[in-house]
Protein backbone atom coordinates (compact mmCIF):
# COMPACT_ATOMS: atom_id res chain seq x y z
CA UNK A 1 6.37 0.98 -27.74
CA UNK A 2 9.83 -0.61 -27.16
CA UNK A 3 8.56 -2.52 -24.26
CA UNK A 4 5.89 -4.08 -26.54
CA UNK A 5 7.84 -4.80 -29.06
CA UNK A 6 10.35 -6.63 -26.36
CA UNK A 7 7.27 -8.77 -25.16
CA UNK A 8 6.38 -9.31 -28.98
CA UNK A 9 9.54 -10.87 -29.89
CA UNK A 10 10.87 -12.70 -26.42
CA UNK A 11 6.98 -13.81 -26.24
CA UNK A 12 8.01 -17.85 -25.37
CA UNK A 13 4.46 -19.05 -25.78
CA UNK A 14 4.72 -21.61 -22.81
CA UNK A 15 7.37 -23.23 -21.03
CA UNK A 16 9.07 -26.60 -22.69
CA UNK A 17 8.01 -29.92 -21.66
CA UNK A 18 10.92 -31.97 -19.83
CA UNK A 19 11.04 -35.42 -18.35
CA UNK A 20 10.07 -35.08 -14.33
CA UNK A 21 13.31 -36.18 -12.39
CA UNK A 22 11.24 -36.85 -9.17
CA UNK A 23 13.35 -34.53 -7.16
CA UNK A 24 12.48 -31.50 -5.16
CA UNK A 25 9.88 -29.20 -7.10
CA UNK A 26 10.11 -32.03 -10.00
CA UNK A 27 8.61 -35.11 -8.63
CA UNK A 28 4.63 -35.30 -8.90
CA UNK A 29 2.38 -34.47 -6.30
CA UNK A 30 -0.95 -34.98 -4.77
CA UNK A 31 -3.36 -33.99 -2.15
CA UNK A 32 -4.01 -36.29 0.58
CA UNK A 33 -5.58 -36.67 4.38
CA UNK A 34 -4.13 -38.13 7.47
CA UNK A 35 -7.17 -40.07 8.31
CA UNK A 36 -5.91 -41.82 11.71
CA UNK A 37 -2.24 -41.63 13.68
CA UNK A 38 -1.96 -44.21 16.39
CA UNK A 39 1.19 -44.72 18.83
CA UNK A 40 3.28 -47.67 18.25
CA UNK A 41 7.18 -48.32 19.76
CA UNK A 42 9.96 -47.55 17.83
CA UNK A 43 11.59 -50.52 17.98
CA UNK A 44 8.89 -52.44 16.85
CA UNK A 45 8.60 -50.80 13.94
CA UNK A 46 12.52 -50.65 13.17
CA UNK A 47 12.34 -54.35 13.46
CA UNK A 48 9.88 -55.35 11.25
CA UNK A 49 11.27 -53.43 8.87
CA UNK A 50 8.61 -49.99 8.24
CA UNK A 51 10.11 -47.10 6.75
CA UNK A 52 9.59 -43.85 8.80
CA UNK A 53 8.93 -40.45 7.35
CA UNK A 54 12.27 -38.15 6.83
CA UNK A 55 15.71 -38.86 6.48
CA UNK A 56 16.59 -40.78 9.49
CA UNK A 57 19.97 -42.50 7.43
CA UNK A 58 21.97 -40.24 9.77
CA UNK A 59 21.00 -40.99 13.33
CA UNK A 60 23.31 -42.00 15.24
CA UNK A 61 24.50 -42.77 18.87
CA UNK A 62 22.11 -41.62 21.65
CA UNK A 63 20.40 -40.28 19.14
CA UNK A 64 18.81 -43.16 17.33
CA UNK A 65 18.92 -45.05 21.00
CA UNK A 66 16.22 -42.89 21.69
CA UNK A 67 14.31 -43.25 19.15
CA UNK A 68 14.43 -46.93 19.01
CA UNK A 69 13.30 -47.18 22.63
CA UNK A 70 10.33 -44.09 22.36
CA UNK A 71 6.82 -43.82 20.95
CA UNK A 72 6.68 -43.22 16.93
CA UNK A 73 3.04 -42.91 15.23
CA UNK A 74 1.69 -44.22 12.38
CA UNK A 75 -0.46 -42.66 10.70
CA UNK A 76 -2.74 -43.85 7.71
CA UNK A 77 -3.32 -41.63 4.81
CA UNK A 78 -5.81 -41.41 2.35
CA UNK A 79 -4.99 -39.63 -1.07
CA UNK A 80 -7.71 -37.34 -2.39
CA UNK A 81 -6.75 -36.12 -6.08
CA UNK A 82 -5.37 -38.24 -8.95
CA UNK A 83 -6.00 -41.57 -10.40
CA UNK A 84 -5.44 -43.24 -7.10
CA UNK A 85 -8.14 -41.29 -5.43
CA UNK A 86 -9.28 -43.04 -2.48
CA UNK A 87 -6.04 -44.78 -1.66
CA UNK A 88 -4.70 -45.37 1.60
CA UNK A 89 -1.12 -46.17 2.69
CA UNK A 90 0.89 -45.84 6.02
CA UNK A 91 3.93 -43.73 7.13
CA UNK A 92 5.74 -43.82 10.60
CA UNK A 93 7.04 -40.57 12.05
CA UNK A 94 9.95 -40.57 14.22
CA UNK A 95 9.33 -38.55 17.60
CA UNK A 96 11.70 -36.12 17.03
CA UNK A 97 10.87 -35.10 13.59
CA UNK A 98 9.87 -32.12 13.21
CA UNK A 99 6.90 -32.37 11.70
CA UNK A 100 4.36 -34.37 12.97
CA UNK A 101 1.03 -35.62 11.98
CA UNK A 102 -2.24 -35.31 13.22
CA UNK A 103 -5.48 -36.84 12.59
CA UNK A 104 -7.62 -34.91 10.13
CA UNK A 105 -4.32 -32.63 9.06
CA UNK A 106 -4.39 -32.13 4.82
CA UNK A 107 -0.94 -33.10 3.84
CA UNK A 108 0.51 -33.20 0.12
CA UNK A 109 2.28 -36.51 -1.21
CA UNK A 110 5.09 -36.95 -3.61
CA UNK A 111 4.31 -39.77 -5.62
CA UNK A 112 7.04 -41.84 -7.43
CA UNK A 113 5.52 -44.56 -10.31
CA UNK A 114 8.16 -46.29 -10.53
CA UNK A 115 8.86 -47.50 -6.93
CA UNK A 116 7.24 -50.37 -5.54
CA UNK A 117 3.32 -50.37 -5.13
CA UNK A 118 3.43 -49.73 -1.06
CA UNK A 119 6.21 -46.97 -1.57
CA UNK A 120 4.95 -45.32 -4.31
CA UNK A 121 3.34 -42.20 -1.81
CA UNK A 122 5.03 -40.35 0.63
CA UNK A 123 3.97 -37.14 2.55
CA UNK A 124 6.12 -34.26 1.79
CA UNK A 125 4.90 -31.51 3.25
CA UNK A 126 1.20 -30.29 4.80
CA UNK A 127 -1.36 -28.49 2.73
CA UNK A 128 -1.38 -24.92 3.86
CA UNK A 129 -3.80 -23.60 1.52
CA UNK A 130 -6.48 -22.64 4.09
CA UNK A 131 -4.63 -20.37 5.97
CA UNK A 132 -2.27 -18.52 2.96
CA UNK A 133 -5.91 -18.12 1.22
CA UNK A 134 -7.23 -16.65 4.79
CA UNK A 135 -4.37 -14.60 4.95
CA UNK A 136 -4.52 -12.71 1.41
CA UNK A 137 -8.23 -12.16 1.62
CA UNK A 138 -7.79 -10.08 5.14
CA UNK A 139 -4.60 -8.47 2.91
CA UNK A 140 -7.03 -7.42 -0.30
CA UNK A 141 -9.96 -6.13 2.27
CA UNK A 142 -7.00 -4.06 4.32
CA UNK A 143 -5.99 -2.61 0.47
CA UNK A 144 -9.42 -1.74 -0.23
CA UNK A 145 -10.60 -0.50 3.10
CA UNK A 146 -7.85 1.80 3.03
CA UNK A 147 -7.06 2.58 -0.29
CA UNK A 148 -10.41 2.74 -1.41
CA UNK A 149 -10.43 2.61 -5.67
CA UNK A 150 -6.66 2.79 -5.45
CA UNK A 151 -6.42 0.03 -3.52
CA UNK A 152 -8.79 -1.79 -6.07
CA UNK A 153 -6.38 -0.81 -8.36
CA UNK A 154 -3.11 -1.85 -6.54
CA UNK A 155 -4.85 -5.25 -6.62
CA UNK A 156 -5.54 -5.46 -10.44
CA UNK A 157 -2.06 -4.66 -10.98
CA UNK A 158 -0.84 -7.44 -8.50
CA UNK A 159 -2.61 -9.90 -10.35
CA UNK A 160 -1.10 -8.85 -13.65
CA UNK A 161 2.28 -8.47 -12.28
CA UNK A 162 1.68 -12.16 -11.53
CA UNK A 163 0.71 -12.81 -15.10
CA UNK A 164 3.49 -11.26 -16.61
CA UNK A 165 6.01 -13.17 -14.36
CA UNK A 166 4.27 -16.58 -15.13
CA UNK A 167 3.25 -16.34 -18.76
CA UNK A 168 6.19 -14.06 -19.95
CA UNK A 169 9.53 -13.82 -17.48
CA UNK A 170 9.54 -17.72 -16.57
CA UNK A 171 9.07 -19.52 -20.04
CA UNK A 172 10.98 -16.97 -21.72
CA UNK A 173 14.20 -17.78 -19.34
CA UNK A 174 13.13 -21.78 -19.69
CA UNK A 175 12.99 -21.21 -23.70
CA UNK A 176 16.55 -20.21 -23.52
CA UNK A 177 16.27 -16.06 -23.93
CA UNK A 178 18.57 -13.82 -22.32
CA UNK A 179 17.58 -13.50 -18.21
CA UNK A 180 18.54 -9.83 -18.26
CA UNK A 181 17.29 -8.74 -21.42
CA UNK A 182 14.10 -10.65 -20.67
CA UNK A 183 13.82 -9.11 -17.00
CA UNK A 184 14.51 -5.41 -18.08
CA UNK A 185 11.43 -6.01 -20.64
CA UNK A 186 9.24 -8.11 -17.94
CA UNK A 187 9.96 -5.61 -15.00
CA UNK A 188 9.42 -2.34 -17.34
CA UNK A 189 5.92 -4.30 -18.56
CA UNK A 190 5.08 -4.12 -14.90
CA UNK A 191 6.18 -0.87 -13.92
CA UNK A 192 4.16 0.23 -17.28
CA UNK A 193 0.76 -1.24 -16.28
CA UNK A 194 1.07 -1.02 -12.41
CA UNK A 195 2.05 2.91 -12.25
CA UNK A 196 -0.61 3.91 -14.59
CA UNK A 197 -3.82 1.80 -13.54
CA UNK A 198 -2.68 2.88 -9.53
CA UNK A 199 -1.98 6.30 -10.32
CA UNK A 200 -3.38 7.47 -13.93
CA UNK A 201 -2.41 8.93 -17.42
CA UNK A 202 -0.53 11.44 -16.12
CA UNK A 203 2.61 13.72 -16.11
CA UNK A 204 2.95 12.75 -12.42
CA UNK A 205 3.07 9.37 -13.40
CA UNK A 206 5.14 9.43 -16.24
CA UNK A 207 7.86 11.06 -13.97
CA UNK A 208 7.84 8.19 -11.97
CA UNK A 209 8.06 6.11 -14.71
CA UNK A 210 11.06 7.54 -16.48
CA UNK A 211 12.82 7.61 -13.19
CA UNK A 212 11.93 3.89 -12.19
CA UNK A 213 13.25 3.14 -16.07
CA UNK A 214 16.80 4.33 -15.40
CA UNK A 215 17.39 3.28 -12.14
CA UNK A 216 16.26 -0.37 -13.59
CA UNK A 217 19.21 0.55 -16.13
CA UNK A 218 21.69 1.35 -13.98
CA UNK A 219 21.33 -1.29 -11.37
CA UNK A 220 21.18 -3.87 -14.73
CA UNK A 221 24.51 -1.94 -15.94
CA UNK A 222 25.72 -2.29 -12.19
CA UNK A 223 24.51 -6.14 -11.56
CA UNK A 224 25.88 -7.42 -14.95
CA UNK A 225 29.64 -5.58 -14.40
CA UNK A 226 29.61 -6.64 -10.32
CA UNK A 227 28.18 -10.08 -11.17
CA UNK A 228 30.87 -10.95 -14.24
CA UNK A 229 34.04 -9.42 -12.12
CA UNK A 230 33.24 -11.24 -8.46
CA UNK A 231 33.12 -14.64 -10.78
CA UNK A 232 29.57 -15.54 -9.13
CA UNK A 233 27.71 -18.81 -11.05
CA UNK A 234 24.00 -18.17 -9.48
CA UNK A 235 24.36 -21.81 -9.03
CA UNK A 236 25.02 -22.36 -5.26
CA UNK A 237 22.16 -24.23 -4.44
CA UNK A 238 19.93 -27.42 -4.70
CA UNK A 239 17.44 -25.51 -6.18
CA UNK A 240 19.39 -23.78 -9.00
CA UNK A 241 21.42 -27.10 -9.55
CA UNK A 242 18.51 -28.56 -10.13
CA UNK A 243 17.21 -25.74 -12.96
CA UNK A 244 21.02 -25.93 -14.19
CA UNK A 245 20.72 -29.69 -14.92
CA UNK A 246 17.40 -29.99 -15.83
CA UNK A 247 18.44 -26.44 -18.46
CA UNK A 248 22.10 -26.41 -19.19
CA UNK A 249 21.64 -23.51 -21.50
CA UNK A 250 20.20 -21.23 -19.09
CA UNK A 251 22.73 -18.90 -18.18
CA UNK A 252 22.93 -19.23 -14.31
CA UNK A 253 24.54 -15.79 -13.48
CA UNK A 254 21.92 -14.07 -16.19
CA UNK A 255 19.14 -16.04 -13.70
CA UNK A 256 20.63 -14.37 -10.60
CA UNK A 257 20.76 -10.01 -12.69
CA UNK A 258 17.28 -11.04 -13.56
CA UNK A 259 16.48 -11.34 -9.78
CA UNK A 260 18.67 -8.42 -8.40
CA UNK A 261 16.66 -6.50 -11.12
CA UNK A 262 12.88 -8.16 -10.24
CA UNK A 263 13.77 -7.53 -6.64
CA UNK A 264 14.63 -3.96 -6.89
CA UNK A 265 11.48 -2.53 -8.77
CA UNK A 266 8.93 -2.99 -6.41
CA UNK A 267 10.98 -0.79 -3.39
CA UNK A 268 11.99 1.29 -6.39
CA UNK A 269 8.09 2.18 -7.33
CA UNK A 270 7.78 3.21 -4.41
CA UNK A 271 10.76 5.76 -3.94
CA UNK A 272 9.74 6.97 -7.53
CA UNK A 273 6.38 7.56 -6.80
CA UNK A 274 6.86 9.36 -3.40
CA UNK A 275 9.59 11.84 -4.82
CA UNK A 276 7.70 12.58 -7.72
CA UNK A 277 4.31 13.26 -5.52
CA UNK A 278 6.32 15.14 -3.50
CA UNK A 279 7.29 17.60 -6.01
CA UNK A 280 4.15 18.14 -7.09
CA UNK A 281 2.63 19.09 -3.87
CA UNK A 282 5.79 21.38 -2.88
CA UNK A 283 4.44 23.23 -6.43
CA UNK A 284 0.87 23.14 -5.16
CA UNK A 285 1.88 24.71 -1.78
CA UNK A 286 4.00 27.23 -3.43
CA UNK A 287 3.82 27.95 -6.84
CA UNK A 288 5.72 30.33 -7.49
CA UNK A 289 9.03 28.34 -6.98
CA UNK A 290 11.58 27.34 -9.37
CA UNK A 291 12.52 23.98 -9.89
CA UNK A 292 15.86 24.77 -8.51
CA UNK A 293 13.80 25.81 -4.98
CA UNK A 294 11.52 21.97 -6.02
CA UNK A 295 14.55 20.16 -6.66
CA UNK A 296 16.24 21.44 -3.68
CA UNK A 297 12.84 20.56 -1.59
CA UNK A 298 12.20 17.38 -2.78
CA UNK A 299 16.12 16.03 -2.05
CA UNK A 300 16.10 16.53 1.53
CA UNK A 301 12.75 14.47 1.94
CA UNK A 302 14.58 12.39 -0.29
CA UNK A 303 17.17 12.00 2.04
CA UNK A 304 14.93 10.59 4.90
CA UNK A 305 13.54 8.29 2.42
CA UNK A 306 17.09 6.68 1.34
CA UNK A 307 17.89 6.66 5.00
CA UNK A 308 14.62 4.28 5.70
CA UNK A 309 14.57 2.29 2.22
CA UNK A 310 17.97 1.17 2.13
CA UNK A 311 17.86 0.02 5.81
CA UNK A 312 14.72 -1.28 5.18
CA UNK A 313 16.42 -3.12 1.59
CA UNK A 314 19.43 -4.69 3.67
CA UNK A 315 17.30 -5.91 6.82
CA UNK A 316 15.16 -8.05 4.26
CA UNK A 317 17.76 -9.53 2.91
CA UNK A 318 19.43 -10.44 5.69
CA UNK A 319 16.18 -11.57 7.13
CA UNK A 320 15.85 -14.33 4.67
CA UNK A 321 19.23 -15.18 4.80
CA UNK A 322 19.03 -15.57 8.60
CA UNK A 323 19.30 -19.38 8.91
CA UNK A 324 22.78 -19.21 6.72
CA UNK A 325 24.54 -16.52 8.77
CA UNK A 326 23.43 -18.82 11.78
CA UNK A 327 25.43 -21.59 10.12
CA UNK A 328 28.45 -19.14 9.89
CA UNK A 329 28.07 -18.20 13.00
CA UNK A 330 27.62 -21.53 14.91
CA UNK A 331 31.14 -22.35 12.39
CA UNK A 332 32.65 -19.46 14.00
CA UNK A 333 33.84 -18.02 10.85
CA UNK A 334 34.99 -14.84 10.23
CA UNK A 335 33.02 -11.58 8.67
CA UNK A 336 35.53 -12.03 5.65
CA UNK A 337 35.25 -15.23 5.28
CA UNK A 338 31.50 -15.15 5.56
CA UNK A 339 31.18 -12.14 3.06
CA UNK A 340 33.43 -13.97 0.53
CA UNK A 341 31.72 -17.21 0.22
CA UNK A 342 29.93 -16.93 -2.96
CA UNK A 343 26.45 -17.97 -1.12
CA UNK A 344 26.36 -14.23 1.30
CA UNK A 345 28.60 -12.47 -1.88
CA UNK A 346 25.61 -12.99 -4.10
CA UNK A 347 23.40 -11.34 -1.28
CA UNK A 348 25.84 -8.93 -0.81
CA UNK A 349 25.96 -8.06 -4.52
CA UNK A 350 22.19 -7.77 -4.52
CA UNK A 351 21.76 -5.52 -1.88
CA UNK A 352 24.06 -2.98 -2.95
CA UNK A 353 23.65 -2.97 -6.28
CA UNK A 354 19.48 -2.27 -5.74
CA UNK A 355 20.19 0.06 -2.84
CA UNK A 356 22.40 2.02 -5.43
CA UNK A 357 19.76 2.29 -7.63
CA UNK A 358 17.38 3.21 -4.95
CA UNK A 359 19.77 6.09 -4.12
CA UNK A 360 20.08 7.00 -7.52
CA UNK A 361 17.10 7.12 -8.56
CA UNK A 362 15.95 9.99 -5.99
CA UNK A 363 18.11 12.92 -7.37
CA UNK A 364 17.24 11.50 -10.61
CA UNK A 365 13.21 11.32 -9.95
CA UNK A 366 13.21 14.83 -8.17
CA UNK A 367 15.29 16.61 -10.74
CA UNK A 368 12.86 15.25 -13.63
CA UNK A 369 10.07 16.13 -11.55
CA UNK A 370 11.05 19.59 -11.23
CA UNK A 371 12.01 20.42 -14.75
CA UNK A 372 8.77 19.08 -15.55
CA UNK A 373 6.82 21.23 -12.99
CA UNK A 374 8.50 24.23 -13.85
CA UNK A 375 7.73 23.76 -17.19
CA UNK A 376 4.13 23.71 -16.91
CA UNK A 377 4.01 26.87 -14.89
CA UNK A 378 2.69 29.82 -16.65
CA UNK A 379 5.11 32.19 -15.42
CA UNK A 380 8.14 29.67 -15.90
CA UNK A 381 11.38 31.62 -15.03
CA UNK A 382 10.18 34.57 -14.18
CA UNK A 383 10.24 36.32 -10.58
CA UNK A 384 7.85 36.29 -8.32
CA UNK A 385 5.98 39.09 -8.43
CA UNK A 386 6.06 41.69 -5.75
CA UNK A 387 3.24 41.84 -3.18
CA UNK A 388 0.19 44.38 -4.22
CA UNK A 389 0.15 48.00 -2.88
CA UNK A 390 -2.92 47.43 -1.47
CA UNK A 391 -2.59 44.17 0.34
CA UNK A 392 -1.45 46.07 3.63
CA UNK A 393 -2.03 44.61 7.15
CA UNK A 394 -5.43 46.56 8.31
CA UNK A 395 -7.14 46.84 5.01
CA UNK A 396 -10.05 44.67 3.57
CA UNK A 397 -10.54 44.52 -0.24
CA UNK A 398 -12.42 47.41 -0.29
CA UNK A 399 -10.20 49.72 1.37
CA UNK A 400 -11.64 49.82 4.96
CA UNK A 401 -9.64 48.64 7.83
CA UNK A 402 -10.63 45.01 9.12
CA UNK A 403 -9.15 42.12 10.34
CA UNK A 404 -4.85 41.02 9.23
CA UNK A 405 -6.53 38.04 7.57
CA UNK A 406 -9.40 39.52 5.94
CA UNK A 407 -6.46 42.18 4.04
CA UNK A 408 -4.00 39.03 3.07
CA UNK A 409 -7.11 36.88 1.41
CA UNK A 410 -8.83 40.45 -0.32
CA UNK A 411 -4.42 40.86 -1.81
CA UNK A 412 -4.48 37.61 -2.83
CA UNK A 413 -7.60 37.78 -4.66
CA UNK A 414 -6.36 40.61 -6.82
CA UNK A 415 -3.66 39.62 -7.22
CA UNK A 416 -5.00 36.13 -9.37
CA UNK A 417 -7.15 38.29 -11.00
CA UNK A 418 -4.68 40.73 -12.71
């Protein structure tokens, strides 16, 4: 109910309309074809004046010796969406760019209105459509092979997790709301619908649920206090300087909690879930245990799983932050140095802040789970009862001598039925 009415009243109903600037993500783009390359010299072309693809403003020396004296194409280009459909124009690409075109290739173009009628189109980057499509249809027939009418489900919730994030998260940030408040509410939508289509109505899943819930708390608690005292904007790039000019009210650092906390849920599903299954099955295999016995079960396989998750959380980030430690490390700087540079202290903060709420969010998952478990059992804190007279080693359930088994399954069985 709370998380509806937090989607009722941050609902933005689309994102505002703004002026494009032309620059990065802004400018206007359109599908094209590269419908012949041909070799040509380099200084041929610098002399009579073509523009080649890229920024070559900074070649110097050797360098641009080089490439005045080697082989550049140029390659024709037809443009295959928009009003200028059918179009052609040319570019020239330098040898050692690196990327270079080939006949046939799908490329996308930037196109700028206002520049002069043989500038107007430029390629910007290839059309990679094909294989990303290619790649998530093997991904959805792995999920369903596998998962069967889970993975179906999985799927379904995906896709609406996708929803949420472009109809709801995005244009409510854009319309001005706050980027924490509005990512507790987005993230707790998704949690909502994507526990219980995957895994049911159920007390199982509502476990998980409670425990995802806090840990999103605490890590938004954590973020906002770790965020405000290391003085970090959110705005250390030409991405977010872009957003920040294009949306001065959009509160930058509030951008960068709504990602630490967008981030963290998906790893922290999946911690939930497991601890919370695990419980159940510990009851399953042994009923007649407390939930201190449950709770003390389920932490030490929690333990193995904060061992692998928070590994697992820190390798990722570093992972995509791999061509900036590079630069640090070509620079020869120092780990302090490195770590306080608001561009790695903003990954820093985000890893430990969501691997603290990973961590937390086991005792508090297990603990839940137990009280819940032990709760449901019929004989809830009582003893376990003693083993039946007659369910001696020798004896079947009539009193004859037979086989150890036989005796332990003919016990048991009277045992359920007193």
């Amino acid at each position: 109910m709370a998380v509806l009415a937090g989607l009722v009243v941050l609902w933005p109903g689309g994102a505002p309309p703004h002026e494009r600037t032309g620059v990065g993500f802004d400018r206007q783009t359109q599908q094209a074809t590269v419908t012949k390359v041909e070799s040509v010299s380099c200084s041929s072309v610098n002399a009579s004046g073509d523009t080649p693809t890229g920024d070559t403003s900074t070649a110097e020396g050797s360098s641009a010796q080089q490439q005045a004296n080697g082989t550049c194409k140029k390659a024709t280009i037809r443009v295959d969406t928009g009003k200028d459909k059918g179009r052609t124009f040319t570019e020239i690409v330098q040898p050692d760019q690196s990327r270079q075109l080939h006949e046939g290739e799908k490329v996308v173009v930037a196109y700028e209105p206002s520049a002069p009628k043989d500038l107007q189109y430029s390629v910007t980057d290839v059309n990679r459509r094909v294989p990303l499509g290619v790649l998530a249809a093997i991904f959805a027939v792995a999920v369903v092979v596998v998962g069967r009418l889970r993975g179906v489900m999985a799927l379904i919730s995906l896709a609406i997790s996708f929803l949420v994030l472009n109809f709801f998260v995005l244009p409510a940030i854009l319309q001005g709301s706050n980027p924490l408040v509005v990512a507790v509410v987005g993230s707790s939508a998704i949690m909502l619908i994507a526990l219980y289509l995957c895994h049911g109505l159920s007390a199982r899943t509502s476990v998980a649920v409670l425990g995802t819930l806090i840990s999103l708390l605490l890590i938004g608690f954590l973020g906002s206090w770790f965020v405000d005292w290391a003085a970090l904007t959110g705005n250390t790039d030409d991405n977010t300087g872009l957003i920040h000019g294009l949306y001065p009210s959009i509160d930058m650092s509030g951008l960068l909690l709504a990602g630490i906390i967008i981030g963290s849920l998906g790893v922290l599903d999946d911690v939930t879930v497991t601890q919370t299954s695990a419980v159940w099955e510990l009851h399953e295999a042994n009923p007649s245990m407390g939930w201190r016995g449950l709770y003390r079960a389920g932490i030490r396989i929690g333990r193995d799983h904060i061992a692998s998750v928070v590994n697992t959380l820190v390798l990722a980030y570093a992972g995509a932050a791999l061509p900036l430690l590079l630069l640090f490390s070509i620079a020869q700087s120092s780990v302090g140095t490195v770590a306080n540079s608001e561009l790695v202290a903003e990954e820093i903060v985000r890893t430990l802040v969501g691997s603290i709420g990973l961590v937390a969010s086991v005792p508090v998952t297990t603990a839940l789970a137990a009280l819940v478990v032990a709760a449901d059992r019929p004989e809830s804190g009582t003893a376990p009862r003693p083993a039946a007279p007659d369910a001696v080693p020798g004896a079947t359930p009539s009193g004859t001598e037979g086989s150890a088994p036989q005796a332990t399954r003919g016990g048991r069985g009277r045992r359920r039925k007193r």
